[in-house]
PDB file of N, CA and C in Angstrom:
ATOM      1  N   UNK A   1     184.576 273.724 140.367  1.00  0.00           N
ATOM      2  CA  UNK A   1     183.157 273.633 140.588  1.00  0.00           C
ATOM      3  C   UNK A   1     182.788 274.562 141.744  1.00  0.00           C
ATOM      4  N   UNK A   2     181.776 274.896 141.846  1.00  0.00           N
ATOM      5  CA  UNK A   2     181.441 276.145 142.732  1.00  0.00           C
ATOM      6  C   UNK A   2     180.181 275.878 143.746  1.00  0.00           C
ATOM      7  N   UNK A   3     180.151 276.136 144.473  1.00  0.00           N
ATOM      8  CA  UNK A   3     179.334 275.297 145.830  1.00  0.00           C
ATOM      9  C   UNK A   3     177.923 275.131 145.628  1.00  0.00           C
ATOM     10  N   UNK A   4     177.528 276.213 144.577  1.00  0.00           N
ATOM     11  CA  UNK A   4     176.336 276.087 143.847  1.00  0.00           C
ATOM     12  C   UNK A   4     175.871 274.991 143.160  1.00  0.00           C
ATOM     13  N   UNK A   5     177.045 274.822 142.326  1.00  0.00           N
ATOM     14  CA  UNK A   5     177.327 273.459 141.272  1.00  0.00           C
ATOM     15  C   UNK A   5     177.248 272.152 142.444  1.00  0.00           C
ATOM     16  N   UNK A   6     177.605 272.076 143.481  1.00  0.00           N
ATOM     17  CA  UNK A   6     178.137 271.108 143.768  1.00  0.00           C
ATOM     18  C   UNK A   6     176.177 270.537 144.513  1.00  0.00           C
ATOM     19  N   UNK A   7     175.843 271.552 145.445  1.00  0.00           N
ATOM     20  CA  UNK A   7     174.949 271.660 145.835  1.00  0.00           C
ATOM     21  C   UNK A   7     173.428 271.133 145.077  1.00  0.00           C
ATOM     22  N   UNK A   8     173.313 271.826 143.985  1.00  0.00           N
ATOM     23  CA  UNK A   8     172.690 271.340 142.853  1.00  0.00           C
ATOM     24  C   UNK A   8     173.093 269.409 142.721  1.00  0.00           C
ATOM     25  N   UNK A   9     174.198 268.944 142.394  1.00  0.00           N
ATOM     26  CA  UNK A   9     174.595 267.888 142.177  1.00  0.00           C
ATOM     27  C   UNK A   9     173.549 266.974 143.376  1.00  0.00           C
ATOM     28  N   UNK A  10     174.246 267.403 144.747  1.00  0.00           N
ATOM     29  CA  UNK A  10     173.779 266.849 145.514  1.00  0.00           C
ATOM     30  C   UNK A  10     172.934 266.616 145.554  1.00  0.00           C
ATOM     31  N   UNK A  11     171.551 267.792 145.357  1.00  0.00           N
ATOM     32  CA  UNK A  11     170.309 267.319 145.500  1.00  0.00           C
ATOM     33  C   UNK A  11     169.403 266.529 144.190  1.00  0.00           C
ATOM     34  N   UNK A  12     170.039 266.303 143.418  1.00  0.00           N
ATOM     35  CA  UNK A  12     169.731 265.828 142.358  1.00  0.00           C
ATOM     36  C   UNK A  12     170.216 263.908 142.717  1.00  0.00           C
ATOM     37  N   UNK A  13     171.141 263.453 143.027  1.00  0.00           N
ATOM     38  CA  UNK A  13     171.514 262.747 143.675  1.00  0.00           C
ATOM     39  C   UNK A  13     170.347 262.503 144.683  1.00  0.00           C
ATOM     40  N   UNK A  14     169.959 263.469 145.470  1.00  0.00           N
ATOM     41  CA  UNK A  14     169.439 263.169 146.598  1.00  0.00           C
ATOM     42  C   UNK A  14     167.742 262.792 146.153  1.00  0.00           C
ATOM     43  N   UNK A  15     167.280 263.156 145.063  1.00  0.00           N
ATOM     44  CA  UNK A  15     166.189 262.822 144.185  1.00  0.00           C
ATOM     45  C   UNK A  15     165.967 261.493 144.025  1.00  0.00           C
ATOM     46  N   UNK A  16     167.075 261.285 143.516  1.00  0.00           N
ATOM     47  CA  UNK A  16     167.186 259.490 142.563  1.00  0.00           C
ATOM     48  C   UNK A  16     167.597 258.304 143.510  1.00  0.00           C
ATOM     49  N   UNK A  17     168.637 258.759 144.474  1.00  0.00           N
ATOM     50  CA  UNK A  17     168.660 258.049 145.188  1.00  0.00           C
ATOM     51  C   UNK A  17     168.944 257.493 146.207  1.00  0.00           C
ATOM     52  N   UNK A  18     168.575 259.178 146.975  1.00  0.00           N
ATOM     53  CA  UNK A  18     168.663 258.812 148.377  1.00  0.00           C
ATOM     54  C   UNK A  18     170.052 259.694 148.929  1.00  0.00           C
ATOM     55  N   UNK A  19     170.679 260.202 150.293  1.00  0.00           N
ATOM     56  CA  UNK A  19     171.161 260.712 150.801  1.00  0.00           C
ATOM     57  C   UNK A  19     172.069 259.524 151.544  1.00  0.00           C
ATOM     58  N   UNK A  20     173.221 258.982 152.072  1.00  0.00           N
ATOM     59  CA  UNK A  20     173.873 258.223 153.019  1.00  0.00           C
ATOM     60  C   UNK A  20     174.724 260.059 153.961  1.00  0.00           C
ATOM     61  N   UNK A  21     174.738 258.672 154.672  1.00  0.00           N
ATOM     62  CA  UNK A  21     176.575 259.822 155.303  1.00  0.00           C
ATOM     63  C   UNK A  21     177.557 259.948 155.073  1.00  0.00           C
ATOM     64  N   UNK A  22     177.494 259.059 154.001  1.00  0.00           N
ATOM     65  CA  UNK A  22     178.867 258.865 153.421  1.00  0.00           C
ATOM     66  C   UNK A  22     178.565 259.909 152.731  1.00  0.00           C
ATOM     67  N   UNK A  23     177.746 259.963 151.840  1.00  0.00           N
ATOM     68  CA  UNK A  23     177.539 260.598 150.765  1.00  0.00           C
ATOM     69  C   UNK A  23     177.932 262.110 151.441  1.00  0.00           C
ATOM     70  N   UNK A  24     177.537 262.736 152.546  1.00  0.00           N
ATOM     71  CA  UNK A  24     177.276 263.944 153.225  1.00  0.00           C
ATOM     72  C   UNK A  24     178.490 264.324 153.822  1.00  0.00           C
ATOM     73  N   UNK A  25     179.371 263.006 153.819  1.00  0.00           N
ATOM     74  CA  UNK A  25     180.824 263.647 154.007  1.00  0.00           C
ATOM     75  C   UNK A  25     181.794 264.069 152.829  1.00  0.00           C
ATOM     76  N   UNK A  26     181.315 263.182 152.223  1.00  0.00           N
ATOM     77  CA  UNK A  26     182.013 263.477 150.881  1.00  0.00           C
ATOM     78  C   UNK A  26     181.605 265.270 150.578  1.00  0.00           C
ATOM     79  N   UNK A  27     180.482 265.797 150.741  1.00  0.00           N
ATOM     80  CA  UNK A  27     180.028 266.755 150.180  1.00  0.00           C
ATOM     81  C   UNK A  27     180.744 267.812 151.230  1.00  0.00           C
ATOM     82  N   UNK A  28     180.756 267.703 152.656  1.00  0.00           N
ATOM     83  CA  UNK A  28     181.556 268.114 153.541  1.00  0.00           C
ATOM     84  C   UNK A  28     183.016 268.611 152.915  1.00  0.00           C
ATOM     85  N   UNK A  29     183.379 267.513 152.810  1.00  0.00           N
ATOM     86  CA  UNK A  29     184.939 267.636 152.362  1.00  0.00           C
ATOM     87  C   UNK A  29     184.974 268.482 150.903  1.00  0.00           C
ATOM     88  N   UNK A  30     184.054 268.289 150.170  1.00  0.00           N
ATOM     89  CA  UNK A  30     183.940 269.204 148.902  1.00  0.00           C
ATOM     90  C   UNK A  30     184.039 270.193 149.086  1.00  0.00           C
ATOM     91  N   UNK A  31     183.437 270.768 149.514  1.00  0.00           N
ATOM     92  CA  UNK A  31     182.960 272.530 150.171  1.00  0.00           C
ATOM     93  C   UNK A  31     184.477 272.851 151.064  1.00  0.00           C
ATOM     94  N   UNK A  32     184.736 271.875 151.717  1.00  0.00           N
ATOM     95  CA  UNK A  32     185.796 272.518 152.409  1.00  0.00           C
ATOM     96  C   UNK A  32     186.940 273.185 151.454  1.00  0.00           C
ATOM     97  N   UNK A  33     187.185 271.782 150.578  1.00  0.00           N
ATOM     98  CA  UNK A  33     188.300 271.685 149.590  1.00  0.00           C
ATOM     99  C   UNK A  33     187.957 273.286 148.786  1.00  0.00           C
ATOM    100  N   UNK A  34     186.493 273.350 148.527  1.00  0.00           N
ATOM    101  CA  UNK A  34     186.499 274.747 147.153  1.00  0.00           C
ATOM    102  C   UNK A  34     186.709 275.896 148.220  1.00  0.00           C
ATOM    103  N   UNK A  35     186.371 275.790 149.352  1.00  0.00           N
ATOM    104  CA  UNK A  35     186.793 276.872 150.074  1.00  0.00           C
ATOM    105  C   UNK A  35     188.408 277.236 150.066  1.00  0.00           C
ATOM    106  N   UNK A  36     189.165 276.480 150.534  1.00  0.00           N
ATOM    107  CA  UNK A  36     190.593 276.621 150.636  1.00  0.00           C
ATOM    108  C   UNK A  36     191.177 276.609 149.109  1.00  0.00           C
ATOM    109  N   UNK A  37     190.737 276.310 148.252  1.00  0.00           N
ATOM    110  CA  UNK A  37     191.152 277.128 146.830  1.00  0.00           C
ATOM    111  C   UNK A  37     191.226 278.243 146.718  1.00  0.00           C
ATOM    112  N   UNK A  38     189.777 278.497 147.016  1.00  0.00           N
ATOM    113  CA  UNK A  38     189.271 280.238 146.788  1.00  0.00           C
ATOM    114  C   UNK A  38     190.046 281.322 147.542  1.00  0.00           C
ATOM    115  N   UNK A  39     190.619 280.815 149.224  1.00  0.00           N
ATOM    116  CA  UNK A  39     191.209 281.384 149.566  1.00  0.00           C
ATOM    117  C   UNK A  39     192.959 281.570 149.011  1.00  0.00           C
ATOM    118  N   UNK A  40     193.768 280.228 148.453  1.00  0.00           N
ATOM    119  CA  UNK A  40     194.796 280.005 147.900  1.00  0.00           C
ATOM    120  C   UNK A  40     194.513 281.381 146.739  1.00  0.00           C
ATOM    121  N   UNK A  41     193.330 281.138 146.022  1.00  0.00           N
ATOM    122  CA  UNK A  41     193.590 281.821 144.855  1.00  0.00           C
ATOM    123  C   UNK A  41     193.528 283.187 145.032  1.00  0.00           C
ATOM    124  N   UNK A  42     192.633 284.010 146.170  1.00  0.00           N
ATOM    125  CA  UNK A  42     192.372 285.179 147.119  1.00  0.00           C
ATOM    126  C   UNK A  42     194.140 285.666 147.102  1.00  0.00           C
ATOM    127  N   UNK A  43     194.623 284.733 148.015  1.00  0.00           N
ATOM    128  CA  UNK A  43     195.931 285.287 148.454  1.00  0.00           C
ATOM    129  C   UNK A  43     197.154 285.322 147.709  1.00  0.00           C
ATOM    130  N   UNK A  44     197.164 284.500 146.432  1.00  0.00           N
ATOM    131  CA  UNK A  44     197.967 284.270 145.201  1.00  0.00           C
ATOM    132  C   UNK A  44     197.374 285.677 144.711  1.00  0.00           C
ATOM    133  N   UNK A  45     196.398 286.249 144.708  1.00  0.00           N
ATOM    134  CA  UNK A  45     196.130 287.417 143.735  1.00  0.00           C
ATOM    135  C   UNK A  45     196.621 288.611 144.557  1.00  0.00           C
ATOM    136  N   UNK A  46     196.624 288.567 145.827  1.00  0.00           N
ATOM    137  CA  UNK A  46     197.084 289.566 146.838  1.00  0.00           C
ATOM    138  C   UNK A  46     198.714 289.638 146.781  1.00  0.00           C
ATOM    139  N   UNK A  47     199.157 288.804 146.435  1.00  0.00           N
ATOM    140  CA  UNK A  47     200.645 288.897 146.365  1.00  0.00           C
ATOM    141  C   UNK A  47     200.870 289.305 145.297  1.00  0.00           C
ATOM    142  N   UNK A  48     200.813 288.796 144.270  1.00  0.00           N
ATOM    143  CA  UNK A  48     200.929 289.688 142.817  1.00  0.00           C
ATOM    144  C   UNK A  48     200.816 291.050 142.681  1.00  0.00           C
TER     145      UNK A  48
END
């Protein structure tokens, strides 16, 4: 999923029903997580 995707999600969520902090960490940790893929997959392609 791509931060766009995820972003979108969120605020759609954030429409219906509302925002917590929980919720905002979770989304935290999302973004982090697709970040450190992108870089895994960055540097998996650099080695090849």
């Amino acid at each position: 999923m791509s931060e766009k995707k995820l972003y979108e999600k969120l605020m759609f969520y954030k429409k219906k029903y509302g925002v917590t902090q929980e919720m905002l960490q979770h989304y935290q940790w999302a973004l982090e997580t697709i970040k450190q893929r992108q870089l895994q997959i960055k540097s998996n392609d650099l080695e090849d």
